[in-house]
C-alpha atoms as a PDB file:
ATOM      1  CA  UNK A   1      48.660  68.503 -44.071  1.00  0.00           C
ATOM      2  CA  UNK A   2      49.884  65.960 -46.314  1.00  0.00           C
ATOM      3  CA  UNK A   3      49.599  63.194 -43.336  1.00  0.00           C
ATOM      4  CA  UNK A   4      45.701  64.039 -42.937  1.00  0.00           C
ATOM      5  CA  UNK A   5      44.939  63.276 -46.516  1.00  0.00           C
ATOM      6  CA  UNK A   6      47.055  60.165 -46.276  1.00  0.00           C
ATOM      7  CA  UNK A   7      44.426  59.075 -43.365  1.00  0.00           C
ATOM      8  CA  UNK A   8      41.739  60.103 -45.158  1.00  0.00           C
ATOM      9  CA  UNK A   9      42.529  58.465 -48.125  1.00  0.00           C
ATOM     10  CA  UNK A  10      43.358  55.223 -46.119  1.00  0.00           C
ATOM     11  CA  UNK A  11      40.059  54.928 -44.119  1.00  0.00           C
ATOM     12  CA  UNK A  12      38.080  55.280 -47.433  1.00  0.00           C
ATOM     13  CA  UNK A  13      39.708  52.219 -48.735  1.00  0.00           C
ATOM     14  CA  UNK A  14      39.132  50.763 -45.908  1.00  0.00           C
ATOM     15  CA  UNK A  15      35.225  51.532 -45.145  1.00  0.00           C
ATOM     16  CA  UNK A  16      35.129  50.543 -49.115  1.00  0.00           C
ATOM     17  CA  UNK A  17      36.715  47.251 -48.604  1.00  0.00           C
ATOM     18  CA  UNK A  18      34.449  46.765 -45.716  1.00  0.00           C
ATOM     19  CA  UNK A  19      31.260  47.510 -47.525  1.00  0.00           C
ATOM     20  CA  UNK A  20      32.727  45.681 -50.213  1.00  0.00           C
ATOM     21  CA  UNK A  21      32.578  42.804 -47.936  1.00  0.00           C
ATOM     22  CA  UNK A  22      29.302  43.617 -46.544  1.00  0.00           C
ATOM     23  CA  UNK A  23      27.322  43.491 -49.529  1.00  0.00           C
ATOM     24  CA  UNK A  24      29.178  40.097 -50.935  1.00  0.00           C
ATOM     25  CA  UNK A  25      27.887  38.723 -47.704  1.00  0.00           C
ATOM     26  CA  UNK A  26      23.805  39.874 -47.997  1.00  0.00           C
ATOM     27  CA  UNK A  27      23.943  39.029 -51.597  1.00  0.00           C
ATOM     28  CA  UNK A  28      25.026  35.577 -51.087  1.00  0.00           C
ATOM     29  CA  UNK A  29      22.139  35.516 -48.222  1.00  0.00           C
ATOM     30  CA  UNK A  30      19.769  36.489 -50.518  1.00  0.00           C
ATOM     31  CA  UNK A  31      20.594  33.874 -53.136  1.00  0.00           C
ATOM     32  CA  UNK A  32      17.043  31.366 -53.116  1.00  0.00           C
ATOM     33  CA  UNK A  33      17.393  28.139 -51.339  1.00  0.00           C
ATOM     34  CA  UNK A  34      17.693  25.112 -54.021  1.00  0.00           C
ATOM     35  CA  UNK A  35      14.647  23.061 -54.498  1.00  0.00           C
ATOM     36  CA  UNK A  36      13.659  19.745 -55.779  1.00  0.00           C
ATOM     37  CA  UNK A  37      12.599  19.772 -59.359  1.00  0.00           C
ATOM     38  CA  UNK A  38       9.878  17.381 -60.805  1.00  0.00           C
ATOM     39  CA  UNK A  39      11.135  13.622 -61.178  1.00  0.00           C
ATOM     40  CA  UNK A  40       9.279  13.242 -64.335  1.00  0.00           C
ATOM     41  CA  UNK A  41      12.161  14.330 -66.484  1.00  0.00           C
ATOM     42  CA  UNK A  42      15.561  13.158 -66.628  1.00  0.00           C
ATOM     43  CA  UNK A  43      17.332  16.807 -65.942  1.00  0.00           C
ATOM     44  CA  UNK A  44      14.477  16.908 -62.518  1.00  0.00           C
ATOM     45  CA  UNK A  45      15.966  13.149 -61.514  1.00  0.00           C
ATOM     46  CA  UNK A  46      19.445  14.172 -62.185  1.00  0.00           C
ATOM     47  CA  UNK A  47      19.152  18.008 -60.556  1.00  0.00           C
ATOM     48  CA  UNK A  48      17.255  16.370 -57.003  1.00  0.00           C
ATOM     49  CA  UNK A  49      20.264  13.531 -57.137  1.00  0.00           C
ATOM     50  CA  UNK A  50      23.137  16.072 -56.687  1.00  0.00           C
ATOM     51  CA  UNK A  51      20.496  17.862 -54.427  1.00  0.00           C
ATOM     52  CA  UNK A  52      19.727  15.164 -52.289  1.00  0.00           C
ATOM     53  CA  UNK A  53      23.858  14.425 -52.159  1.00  0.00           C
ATOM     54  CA  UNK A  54      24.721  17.961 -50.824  1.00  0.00           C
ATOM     55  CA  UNK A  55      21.639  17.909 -48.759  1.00  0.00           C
ATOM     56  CA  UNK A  56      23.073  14.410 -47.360  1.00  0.00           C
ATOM     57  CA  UNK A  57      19.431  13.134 -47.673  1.00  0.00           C
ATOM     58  CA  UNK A  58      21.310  10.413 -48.849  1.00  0.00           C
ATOM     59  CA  UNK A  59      18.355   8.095 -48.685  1.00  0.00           C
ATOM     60  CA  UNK A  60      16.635  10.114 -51.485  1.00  0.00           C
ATOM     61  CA  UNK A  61      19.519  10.005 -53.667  1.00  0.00           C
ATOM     62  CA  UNK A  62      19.473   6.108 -52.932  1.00  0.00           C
ATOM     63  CA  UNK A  63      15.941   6.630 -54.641  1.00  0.00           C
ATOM     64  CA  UNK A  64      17.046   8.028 -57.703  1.00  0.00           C
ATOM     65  CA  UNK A  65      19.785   5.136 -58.443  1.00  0.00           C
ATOM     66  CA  UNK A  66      18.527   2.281 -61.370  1.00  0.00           C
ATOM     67  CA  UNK A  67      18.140  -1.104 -59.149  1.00  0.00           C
ATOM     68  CA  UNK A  68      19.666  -2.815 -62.030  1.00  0.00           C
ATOM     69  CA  UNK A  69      22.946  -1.548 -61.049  1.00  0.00           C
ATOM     70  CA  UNK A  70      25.991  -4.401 -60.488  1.00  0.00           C
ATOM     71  CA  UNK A  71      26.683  -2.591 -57.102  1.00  0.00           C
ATOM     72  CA  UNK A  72      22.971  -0.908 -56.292  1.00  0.00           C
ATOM     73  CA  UNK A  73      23.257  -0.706 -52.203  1.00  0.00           C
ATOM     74  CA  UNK A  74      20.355  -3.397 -50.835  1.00  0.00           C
ATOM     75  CA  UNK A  75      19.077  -0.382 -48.579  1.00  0.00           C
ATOM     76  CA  UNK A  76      19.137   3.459 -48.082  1.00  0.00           C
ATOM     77  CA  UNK A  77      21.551   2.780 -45.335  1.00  0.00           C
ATOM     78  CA  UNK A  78      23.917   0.942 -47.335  1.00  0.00           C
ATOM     79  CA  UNK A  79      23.946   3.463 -49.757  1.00  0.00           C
ATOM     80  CA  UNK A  80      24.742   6.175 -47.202  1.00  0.00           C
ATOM     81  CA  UNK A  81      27.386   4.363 -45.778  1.00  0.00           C
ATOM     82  CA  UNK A  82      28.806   3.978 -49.074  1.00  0.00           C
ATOM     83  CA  UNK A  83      28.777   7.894 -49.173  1.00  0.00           C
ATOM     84  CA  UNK A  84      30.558   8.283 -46.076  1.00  0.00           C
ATOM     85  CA  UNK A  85      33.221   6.110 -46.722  1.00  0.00           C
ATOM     86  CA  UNK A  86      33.959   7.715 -50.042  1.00  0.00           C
ATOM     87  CA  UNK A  87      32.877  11.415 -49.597  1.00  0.00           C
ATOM     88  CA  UNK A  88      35.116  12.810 -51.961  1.00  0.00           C
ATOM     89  CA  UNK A  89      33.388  10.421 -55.067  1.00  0.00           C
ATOM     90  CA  UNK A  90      30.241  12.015 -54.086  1.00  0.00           C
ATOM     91  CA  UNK A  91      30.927  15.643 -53.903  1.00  0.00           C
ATOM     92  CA  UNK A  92      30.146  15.951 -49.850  1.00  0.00           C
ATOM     93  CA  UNK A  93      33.867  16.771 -48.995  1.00  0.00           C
ATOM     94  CA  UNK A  94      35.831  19.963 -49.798  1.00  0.00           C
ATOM     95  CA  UNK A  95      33.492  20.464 -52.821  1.00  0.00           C
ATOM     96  CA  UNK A  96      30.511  21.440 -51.527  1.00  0.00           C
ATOM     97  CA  UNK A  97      30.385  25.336 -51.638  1.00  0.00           C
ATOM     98  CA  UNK A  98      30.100  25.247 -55.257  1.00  0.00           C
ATOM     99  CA  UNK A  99      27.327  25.288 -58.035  1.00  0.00           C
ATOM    100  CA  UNK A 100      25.667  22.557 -59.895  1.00  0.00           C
ATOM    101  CA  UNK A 101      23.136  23.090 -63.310  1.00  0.00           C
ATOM    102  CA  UNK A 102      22.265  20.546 -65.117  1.00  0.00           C
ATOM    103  CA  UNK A 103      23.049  22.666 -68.871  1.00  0.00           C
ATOM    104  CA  UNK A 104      22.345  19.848 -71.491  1.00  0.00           C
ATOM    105  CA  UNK A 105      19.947  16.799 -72.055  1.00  0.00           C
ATOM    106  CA  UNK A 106      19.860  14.975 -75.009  1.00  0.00           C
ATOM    107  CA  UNK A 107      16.573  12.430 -74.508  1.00  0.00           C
ATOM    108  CA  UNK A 108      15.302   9.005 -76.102  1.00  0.00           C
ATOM    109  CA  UNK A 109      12.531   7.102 -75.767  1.00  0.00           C
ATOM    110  CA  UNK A 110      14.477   4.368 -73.067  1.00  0.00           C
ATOM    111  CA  UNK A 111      17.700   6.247 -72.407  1.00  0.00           C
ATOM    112  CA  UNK A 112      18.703  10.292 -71.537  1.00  0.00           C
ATOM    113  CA  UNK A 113      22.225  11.687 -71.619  1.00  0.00           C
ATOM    114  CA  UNK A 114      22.374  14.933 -68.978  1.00  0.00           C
ATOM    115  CA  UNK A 115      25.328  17.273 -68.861  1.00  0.00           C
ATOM    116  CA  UNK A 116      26.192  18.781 -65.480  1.00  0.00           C
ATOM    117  CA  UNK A 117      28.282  22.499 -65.218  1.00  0.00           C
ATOM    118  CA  UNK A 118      30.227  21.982 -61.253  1.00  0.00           C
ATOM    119  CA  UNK A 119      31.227  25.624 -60.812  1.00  0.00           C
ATOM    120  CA  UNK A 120      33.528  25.968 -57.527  1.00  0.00           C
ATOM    121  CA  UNK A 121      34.568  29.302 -56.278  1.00  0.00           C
ATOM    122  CA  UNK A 122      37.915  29.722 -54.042  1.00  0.00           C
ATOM    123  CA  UNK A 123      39.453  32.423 -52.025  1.00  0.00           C
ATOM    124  CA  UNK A 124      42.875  32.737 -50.461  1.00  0.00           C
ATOM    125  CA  UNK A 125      42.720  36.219 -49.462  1.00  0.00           C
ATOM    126  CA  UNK A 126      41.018  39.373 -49.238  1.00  0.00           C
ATOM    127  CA  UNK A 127      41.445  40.562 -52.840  1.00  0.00           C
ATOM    128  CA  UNK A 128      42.574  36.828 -54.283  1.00  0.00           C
ATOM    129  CA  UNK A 129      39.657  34.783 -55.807  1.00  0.00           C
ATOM    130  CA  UNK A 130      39.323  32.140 -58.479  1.00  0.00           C
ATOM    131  CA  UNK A 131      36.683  30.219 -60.212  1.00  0.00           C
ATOM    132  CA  UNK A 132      36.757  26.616 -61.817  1.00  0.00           C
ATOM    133  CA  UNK A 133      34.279  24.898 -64.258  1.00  0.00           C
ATOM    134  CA  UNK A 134      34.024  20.886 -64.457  1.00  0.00           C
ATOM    135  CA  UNK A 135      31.588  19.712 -66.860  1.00  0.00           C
ATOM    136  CA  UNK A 136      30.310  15.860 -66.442  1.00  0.00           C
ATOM    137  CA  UNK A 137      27.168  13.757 -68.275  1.00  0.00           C
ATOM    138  CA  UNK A 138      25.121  11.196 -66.653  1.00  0.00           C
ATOM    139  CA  UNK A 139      23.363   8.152 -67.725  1.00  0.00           C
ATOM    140  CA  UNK A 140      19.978   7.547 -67.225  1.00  0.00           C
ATOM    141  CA  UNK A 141      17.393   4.580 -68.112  1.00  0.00           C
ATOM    142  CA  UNK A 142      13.703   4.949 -67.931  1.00  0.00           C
ATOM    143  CA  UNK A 143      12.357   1.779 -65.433  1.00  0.00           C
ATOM    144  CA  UNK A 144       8.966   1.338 -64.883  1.00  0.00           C
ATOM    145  CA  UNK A 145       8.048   4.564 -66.676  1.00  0.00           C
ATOM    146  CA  UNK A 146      10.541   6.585 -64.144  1.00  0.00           C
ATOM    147  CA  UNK A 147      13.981   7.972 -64.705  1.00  0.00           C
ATOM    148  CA  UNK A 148      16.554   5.629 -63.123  1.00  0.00           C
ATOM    149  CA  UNK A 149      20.276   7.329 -62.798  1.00  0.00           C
ATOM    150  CA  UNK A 150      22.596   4.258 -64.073  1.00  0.00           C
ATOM    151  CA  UNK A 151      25.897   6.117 -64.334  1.00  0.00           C
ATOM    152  CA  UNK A 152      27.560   9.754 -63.644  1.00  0.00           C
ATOM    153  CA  UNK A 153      30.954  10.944 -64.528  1.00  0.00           C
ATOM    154  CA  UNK A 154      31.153  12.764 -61.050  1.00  0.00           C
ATOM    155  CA  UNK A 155      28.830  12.647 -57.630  1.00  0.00           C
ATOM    156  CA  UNK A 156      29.507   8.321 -58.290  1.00  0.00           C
ATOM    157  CA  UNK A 157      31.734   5.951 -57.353  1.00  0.00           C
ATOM    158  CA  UNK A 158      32.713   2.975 -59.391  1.00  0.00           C
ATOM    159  CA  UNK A 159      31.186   0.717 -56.367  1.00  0.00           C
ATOM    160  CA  UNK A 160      27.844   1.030 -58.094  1.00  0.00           C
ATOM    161  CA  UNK A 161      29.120  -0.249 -61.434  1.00  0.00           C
ATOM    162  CA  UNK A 162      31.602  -3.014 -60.472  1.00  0.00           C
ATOM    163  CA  UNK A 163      30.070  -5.028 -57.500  1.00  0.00           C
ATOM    164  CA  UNK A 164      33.349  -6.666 -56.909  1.00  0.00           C
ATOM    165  CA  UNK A 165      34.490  -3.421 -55.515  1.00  0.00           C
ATOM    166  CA  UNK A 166      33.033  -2.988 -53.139  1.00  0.00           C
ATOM    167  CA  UNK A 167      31.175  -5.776 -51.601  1.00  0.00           C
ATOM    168  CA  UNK A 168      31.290  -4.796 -48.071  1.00  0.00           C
ATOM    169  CA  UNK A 169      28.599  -2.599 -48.501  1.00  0.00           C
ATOM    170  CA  UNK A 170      26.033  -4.680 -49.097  1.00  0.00           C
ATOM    171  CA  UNK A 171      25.398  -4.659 -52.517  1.00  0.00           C
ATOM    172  CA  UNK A 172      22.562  -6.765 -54.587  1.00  0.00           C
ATOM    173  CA  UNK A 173      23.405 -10.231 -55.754  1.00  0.00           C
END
């Protein structure tokens, strides 16, 4: 007698472990694609950057990069080069399951400051899960009336700011 109600109590952790599993897997279906925002507003320029990065449309990130960088890439496909050589500067390696908001923007007439919450989300196991939080700012300059991205503490790499270090990648003179 005892033995049955062992069983029983066994497949209903089980079946609830299962649906447990089930559900985690249509909600995160169900979560809405990400879309580009407008690019009239620092937070839009910033928010379709990191977009365009995990999207690897890495020619419309080029886009959103000031051309009065040291190291701004002469073409799209210098820039995505630049990427692939250096994936982990740019988010497109291990990090790309997780979740980017733009949370903060402090803006100026010529000049925006944009804070940027990274949330990543690992599992080792069945019932073992953890969650980090990176926050980061970026630097944009309005050009030309537009919002120009002219330095981020993450999704970068120095190469854009020091043209000396990378050269091989083309980089304006």
């Amino acid at each position: 007698m005892a033995r049955k109600q062992t069983d029983r109590f066994l497949i209903a952790i089980v079946a609830g472990a299962l649906a447990l599993v089930v559900s985690a897997f249509l909600l995160a279906r169900s979560l809405p694609e990400p879309v580009y925002q407008s690019e009239g507003t620092p937070e839009g320029v910033a928010h379709n950057y990191l977009l365009a990065l995990r999207q690897r449309d890495f020619g419309r990130a080029y886009g959103y990069l000031s051309p009065q960088l040291p190291g701004h890439p002469d073409s799209a496909e210098a820039f995505a080069e630049l990427v692939l050589d250096y994936p982990w500067e740019f988010g497109i390696d291990e990090r790309e399951g997780g979740q980017l908001q733009v949370i903060e923007t402090d803006v100026g007439e010529e000049r925006a400051s944009v804070r940027v919450r990274e949330t990543r989300f690992q599992s080792s196991g069945l019932f073992d899960s953890s969650q980090s939080t990176h926050t980061f700012g970026m630097t944009l300059q309005r050009e030309e009336g537009d919002w120009r991205i002219h330095n981020a503490g993450s999704y970068w790499s120095h190469c854009l700011t020091e043209k000396s270090a990378c050269e091989r990648f083309g980089l304006k003179d």
